[in-house]
N, C-alpha and C. Protein backbone atom coordinates (compact mmCIF):
# COMPACT_ATOMS: atom_id res chain seq x y z
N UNK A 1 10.43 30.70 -137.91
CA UNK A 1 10.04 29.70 -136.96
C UNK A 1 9.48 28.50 -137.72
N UNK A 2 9.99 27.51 -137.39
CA UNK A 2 9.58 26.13 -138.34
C UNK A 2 7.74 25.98 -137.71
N UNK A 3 7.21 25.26 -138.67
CA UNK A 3 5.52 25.36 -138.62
C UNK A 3 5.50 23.79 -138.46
N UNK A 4 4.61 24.09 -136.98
CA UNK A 4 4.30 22.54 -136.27
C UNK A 4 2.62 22.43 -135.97
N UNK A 5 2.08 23.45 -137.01
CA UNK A 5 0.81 23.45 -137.03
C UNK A 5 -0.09 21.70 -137.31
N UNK A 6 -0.57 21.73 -136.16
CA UNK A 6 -1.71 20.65 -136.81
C UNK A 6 -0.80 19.42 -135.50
N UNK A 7 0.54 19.63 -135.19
CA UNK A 7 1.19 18.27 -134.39
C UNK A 7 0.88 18.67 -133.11
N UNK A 8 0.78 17.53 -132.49
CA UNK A 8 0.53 17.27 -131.06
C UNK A 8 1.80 16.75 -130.80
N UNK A 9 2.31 17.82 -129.38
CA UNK A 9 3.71 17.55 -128.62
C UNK A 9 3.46 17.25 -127.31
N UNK A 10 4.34 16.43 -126.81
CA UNK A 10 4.62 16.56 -125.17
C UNK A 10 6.06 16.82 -124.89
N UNK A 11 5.16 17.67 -123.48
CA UNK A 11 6.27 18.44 -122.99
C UNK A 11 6.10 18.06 -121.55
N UNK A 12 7.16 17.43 -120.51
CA UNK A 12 7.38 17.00 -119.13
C UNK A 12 7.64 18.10 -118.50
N UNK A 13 7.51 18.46 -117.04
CA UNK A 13 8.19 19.50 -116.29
C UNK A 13 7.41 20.45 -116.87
N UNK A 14 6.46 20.98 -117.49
CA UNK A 14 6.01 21.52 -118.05
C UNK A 14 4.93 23.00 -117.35
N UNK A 15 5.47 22.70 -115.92
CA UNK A 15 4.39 23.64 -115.09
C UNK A 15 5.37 25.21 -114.94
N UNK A 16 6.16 25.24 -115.07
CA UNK A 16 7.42 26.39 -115.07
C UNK A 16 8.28 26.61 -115.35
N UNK A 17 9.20 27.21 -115.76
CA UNK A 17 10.71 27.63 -116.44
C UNK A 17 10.38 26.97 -117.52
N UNK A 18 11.60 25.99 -117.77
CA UNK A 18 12.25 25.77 -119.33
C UNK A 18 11.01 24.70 -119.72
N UNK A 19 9.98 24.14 -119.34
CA UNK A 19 8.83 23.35 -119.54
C UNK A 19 7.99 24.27 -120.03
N UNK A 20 7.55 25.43 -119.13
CA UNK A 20 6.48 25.96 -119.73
C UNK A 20 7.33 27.31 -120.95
N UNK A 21 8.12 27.40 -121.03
CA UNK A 21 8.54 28.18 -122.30
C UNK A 21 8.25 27.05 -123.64
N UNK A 22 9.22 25.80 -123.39
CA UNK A 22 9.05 24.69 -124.12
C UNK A 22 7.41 24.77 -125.10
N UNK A 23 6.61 25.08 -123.92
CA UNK A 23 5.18 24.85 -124.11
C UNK A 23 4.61 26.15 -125.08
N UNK A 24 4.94 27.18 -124.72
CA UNK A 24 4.61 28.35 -125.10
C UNK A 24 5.15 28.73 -126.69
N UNK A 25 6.21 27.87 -127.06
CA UNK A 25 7.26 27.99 -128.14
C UNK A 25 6.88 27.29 -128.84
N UNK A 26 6.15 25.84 -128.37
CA UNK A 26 5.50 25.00 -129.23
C UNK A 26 4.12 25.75 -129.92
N UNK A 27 3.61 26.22 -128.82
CA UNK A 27 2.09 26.92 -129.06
C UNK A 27 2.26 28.15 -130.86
N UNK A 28 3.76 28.75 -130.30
CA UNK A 28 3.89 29.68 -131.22
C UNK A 28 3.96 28.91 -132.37
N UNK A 29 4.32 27.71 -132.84
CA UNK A 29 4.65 27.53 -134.19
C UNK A 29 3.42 26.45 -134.35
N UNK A 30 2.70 26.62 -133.71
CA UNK A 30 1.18 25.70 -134.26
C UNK A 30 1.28 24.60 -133.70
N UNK A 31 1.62 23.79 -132.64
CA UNK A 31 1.43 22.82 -132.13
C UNK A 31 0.53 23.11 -130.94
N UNK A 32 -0.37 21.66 -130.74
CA UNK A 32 -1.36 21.92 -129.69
C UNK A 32 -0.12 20.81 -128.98
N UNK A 33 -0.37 20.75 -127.56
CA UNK A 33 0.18 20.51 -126.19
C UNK A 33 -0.47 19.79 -125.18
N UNK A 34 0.25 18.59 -125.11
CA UNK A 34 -0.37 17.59 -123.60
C UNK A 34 1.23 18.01 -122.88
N UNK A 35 0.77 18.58 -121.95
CA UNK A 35 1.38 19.25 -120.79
C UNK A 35 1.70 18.51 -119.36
N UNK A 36 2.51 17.93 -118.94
CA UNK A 36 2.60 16.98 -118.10
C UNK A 36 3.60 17.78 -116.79
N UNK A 37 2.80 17.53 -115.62
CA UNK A 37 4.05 18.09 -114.67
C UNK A 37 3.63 17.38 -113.38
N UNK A 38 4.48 17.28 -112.13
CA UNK A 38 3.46 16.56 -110.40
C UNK A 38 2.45 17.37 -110.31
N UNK A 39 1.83 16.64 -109.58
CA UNK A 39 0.85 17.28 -109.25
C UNK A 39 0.47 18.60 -107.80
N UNK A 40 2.03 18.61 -107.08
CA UNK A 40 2.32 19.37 -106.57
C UNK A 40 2.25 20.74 -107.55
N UNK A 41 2.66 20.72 -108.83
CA UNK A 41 2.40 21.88 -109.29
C UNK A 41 1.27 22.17 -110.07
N UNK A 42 0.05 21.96 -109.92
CA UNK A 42 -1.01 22.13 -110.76
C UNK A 42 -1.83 23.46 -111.11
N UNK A 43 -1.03 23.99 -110.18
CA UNK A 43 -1.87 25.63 -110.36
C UNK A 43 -0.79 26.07 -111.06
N UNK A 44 0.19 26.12 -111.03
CA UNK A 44 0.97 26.71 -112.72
C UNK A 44 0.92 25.78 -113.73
N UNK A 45 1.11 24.39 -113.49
CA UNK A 45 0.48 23.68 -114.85
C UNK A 45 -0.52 24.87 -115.57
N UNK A 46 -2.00 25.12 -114.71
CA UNK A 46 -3.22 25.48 -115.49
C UNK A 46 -2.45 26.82 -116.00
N UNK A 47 -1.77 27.48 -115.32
CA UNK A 47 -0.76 28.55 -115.81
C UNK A 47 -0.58 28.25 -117.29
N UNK A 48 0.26 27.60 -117.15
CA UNK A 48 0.73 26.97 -118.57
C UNK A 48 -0.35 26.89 -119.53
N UNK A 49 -1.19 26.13 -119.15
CA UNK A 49 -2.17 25.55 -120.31
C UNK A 49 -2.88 27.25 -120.70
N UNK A 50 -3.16 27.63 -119.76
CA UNK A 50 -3.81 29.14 -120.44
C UNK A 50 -3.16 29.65 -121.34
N UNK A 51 -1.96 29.73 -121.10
CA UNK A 51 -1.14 30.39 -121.77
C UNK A 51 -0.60 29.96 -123.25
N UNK A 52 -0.48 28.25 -123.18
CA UNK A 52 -0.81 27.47 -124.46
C UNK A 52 -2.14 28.63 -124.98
N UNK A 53 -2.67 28.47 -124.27
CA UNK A 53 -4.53 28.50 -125.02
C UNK A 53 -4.56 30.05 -125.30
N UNK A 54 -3.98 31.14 -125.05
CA UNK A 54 -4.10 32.14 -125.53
C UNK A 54 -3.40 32.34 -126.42
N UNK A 55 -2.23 31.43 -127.47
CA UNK A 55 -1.75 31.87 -128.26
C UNK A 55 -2.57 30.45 -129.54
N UNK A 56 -4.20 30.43 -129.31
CA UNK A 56 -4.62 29.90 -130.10
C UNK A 56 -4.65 28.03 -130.19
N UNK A 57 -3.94 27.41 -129.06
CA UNK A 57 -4.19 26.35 -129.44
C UNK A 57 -4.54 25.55 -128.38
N UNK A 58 -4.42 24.08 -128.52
CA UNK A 58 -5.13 23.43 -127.29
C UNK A 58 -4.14 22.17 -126.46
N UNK A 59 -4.57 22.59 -125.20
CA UNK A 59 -3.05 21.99 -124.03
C UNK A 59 -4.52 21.13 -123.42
N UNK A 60 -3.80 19.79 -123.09
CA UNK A 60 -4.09 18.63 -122.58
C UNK A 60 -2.88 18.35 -121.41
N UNK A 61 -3.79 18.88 -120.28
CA UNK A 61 -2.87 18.73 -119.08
C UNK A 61 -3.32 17.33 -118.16
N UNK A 62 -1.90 16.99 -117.65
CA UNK A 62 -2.16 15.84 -116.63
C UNK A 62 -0.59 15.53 -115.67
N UNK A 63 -1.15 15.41 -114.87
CA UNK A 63 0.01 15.14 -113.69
C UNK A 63 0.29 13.36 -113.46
N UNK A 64 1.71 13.73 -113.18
CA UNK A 64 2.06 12.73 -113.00
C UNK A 64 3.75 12.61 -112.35
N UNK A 65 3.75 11.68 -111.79
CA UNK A 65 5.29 11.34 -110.93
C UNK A 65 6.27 10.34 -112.54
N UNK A 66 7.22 11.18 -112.62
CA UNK A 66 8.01 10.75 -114.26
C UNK A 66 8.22 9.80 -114.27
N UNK A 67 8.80 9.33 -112.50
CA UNK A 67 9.49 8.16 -112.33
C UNK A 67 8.28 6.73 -112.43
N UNK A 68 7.54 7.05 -112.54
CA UNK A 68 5.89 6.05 -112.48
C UNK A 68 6.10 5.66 -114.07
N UNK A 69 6.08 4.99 -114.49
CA UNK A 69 5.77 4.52 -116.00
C UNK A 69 4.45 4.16 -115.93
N UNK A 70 3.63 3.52 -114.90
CA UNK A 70 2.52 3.71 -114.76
C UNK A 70 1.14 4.90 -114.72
N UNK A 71 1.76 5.88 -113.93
CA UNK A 71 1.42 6.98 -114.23
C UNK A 71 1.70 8.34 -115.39
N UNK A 72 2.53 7.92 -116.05
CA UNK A 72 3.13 8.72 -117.36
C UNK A 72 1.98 8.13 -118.48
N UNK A 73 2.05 6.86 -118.48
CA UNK A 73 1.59 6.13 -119.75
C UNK A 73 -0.22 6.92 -119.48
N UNK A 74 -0.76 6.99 -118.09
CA UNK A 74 -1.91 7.33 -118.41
C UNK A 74 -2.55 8.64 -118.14
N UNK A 75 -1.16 9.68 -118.11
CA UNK A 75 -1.10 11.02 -117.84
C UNK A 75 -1.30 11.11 -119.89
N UNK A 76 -0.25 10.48 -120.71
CA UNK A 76 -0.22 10.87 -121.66
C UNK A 76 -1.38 10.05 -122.37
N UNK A 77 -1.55 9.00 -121.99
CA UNK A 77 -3.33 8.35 -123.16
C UNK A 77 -4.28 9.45 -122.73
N UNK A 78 -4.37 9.94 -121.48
CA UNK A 78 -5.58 11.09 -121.16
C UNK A 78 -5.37 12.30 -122.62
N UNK A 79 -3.83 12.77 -122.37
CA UNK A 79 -3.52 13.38 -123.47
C UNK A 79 -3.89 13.20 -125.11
N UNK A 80 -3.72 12.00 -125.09
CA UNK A 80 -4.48 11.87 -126.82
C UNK A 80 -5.51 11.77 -127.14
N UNK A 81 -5.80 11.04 -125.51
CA UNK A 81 -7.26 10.69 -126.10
C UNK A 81 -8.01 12.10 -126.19
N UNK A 82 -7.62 13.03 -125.18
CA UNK A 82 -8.36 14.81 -125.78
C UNK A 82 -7.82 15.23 -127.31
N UNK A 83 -6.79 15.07 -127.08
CA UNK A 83 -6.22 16.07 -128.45
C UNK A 83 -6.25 14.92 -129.63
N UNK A 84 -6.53 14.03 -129.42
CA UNK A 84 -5.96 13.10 -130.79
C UNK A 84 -5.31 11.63 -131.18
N UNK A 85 -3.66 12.74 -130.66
CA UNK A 85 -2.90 11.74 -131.06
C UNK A 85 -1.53 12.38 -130.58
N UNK A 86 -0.92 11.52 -130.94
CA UNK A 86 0.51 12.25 -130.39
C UNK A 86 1.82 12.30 -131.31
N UNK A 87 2.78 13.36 -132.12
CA UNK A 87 3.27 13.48 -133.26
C UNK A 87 4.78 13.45 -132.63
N UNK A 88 4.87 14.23 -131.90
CA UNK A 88 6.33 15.08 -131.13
C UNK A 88 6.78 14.28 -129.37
N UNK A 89 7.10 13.23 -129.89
CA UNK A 89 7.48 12.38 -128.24
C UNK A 89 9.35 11.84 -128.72
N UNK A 90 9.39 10.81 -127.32
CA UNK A 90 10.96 10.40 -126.79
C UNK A 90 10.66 9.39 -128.65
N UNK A 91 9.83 8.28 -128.49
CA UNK A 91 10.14 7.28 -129.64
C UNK A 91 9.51 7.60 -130.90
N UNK A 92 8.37 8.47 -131.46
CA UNK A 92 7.57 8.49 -132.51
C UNK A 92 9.49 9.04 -133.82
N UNK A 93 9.63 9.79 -132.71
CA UNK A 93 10.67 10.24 -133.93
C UNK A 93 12.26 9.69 -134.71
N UNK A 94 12.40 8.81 -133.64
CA UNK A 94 13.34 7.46 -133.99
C UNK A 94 12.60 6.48 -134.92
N UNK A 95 11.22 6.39 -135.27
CA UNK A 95 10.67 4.95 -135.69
C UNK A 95 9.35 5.49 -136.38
N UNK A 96 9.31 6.60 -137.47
CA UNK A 96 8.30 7.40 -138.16
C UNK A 96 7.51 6.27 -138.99
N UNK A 97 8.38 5.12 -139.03
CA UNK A 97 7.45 4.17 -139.91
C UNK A 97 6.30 3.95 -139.42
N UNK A 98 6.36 3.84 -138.17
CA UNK A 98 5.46 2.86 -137.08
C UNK A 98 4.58 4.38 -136.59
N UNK A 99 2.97 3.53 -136.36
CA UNK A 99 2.20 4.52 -135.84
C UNK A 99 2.37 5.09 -134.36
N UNK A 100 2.54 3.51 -133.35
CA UNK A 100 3.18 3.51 -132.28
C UNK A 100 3.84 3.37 -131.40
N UNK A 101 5.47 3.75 -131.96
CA UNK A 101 6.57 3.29 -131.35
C UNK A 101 6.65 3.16 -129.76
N UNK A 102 7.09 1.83 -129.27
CA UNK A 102 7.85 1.66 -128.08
C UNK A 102 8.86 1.61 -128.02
N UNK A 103 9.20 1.75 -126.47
CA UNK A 103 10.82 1.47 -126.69
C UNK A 103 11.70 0.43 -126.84
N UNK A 104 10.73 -0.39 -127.17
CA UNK A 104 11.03 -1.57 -127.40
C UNK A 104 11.97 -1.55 -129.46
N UNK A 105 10.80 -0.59 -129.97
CA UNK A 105 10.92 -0.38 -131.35
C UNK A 105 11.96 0.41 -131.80
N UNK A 106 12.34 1.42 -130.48
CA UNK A 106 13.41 2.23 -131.05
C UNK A 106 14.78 1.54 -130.40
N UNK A 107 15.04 0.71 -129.89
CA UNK A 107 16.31 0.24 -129.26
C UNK A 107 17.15 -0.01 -130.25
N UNK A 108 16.19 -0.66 -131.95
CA UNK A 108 17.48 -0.88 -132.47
C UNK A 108 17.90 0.19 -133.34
N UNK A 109 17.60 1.00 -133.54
CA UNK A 109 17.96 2.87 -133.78
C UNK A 109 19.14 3.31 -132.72
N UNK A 110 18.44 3.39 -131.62
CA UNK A 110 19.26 3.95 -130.38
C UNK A 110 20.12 2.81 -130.51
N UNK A 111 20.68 2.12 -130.49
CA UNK A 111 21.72 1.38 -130.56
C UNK A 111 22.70 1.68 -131.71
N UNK A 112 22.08 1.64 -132.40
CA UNK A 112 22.87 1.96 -134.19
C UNK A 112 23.79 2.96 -134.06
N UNK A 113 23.11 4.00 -133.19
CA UNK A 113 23.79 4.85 -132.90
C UNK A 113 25.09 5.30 -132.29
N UNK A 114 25.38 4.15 -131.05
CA UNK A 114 26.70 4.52 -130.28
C UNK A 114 27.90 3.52 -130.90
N UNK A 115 28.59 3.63 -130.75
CA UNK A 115 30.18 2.64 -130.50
C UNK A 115 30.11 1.53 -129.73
N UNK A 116 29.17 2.26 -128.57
CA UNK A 116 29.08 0.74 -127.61
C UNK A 116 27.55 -0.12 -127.97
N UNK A 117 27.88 -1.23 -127.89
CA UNK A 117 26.27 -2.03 -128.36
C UNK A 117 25.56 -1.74 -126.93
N UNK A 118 24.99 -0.58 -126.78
CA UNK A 118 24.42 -0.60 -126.01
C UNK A 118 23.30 0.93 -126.79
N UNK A 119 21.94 0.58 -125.88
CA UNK A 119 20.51 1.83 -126.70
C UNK A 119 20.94 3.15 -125.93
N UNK A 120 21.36 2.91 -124.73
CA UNK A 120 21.53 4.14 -123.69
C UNK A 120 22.49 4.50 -123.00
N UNK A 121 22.94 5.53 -122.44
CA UNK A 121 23.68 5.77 -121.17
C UNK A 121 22.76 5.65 -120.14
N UNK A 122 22.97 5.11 -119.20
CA UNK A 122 21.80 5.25 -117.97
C UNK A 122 22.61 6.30 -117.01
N UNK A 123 21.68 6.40 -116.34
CA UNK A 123 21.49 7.79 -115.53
C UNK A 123 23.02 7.45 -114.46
N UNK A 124 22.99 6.65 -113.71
CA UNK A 124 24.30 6.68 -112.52
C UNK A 124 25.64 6.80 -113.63
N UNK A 125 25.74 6.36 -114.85
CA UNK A 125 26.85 6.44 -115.56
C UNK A 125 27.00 8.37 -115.66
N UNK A 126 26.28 9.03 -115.89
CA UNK A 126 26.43 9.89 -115.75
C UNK A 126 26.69 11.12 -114.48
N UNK A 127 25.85 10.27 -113.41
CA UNK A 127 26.03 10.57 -112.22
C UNK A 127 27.50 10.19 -111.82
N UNK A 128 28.02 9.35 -111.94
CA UNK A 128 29.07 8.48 -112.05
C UNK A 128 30.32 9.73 -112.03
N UNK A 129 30.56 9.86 -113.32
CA UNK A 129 31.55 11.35 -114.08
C UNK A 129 30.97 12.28 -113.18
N UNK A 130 29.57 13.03 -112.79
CA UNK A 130 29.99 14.06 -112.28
C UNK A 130 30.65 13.69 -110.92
N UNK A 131 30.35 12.98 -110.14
CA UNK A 131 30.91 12.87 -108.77
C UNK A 131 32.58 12.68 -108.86
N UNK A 132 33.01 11.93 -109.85
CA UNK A 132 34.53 12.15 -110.20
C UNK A 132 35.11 13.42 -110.34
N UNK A 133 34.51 14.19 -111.25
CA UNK A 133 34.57 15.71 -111.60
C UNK A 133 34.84 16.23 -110.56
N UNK A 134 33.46 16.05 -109.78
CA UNK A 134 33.98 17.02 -107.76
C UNK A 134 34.48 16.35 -107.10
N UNK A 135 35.67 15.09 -107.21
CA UNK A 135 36.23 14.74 -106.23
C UNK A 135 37.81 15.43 -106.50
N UNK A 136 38.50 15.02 -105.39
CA UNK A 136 40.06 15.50 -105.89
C UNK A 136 40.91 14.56 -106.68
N UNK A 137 40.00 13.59 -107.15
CA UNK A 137 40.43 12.57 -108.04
C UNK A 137 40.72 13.53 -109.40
N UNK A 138 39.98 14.54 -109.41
CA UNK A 138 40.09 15.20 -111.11
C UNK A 138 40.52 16.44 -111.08
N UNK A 139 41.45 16.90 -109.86
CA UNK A 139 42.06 18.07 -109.55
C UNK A 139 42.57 18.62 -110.70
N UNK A 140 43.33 17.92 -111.15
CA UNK A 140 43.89 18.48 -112.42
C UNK A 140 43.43 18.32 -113.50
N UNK A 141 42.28 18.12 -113.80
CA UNK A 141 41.52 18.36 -115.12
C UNK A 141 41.02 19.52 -115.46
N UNK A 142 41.02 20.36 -116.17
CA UNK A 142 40.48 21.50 -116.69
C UNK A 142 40.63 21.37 -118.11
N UNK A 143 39.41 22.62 -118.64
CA UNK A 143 39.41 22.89 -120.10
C UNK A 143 39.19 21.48 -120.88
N UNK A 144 38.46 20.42 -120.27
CA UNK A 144 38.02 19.31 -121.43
C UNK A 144 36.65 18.88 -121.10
N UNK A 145 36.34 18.47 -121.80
CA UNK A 145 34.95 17.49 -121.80
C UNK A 145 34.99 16.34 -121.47
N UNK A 146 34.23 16.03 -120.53
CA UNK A 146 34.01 14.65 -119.99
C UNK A 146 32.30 14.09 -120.73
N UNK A 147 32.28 13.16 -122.06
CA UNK A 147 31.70 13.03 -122.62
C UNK A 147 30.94 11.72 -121.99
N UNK A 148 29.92 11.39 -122.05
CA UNK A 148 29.32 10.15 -121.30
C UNK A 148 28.15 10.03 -122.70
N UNK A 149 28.30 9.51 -123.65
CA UNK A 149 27.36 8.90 -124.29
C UNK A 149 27.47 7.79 -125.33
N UNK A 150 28.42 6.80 -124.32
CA UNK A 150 28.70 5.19 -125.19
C UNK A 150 29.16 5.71 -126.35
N UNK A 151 29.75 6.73 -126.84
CA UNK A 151 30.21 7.00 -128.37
C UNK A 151 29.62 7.20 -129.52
N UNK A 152 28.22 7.90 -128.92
CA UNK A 152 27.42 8.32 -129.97
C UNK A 152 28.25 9.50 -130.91
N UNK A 153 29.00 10.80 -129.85
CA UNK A 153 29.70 11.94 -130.76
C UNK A 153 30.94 10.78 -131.67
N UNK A 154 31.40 10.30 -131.33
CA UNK A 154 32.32 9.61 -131.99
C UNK A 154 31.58 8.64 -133.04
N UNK A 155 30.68 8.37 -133.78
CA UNK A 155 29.89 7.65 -134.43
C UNK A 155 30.05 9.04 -135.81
């Protein structure tokens, strides 16, 4: 198991299933945890965080709606400001130079990356393909991949 002792991660969705394993997996290899999920789920959030906390380390929980950039940004400063700091996020790891990458800082990374001059696929482009997929527009497609990422695999 690779050793993430001493880093502070976030983890979204983080109150059940593949969030709180996420969380629990981090815990195992030495990372402490700001734990983010709605606040509809806060009694398995604390789930979670115990469960961080019984395999030795320390979860910084806070709720928040994903779609809020307002509320993310101060779900996760609550987060550092308990634990620290923050090592394991979307931009620190595109832009290691920088103490605190935005996304402003990683666009020209994420860009570098695809075929198309563009940082991202956005979300309806992808929504996009699947609704083609289930129409009878793609009856006869089978056995291929319908790839949606501006040509990052092709890079």
């Amino acid at each position: 198991m690779p050793d993430l002792t001493g880093q502070v991660v976030l983890v979204t969705g983080a109150a059940r299933g593949t969030g709180r394993v996420h969380c629990e997996r981090f815990a195992d290899a030495g990372a402490d945890v700001i734990a983010l999920n709605r606040h509809e789920a806060v009694d398995d959030l604390c789930e979670t965080a115990e469960g961080v906390r019984l395999r030795g380390r320390r979860c910084a929980m806070g709720t928040a709606d994903i779609s809020s950039l307002a509320q993310v940004t101060s779900a996760v400063g609550s987060g550092v400001t308990a634990l620290g700091r923050l090592d394991v996020a979307t931009y620190k790891r595109l832009r290691p130079d920088l103490d605190n990458p935005t996304e402003a800082d990683a666009i020209e990374v994420l860009t570098a990356r695809n075929l198309l001059p563009v940082p991202w696929v956005e979300p309806v482009d992808v929504a996009n393909a699947a609704v083609f997929l289930a129409s009878g527009q793609a009856r006869y497609i089978t056995g291929t991949q319908l790839v949606v990422d501006a040509g990052t695999t092709q890079r």
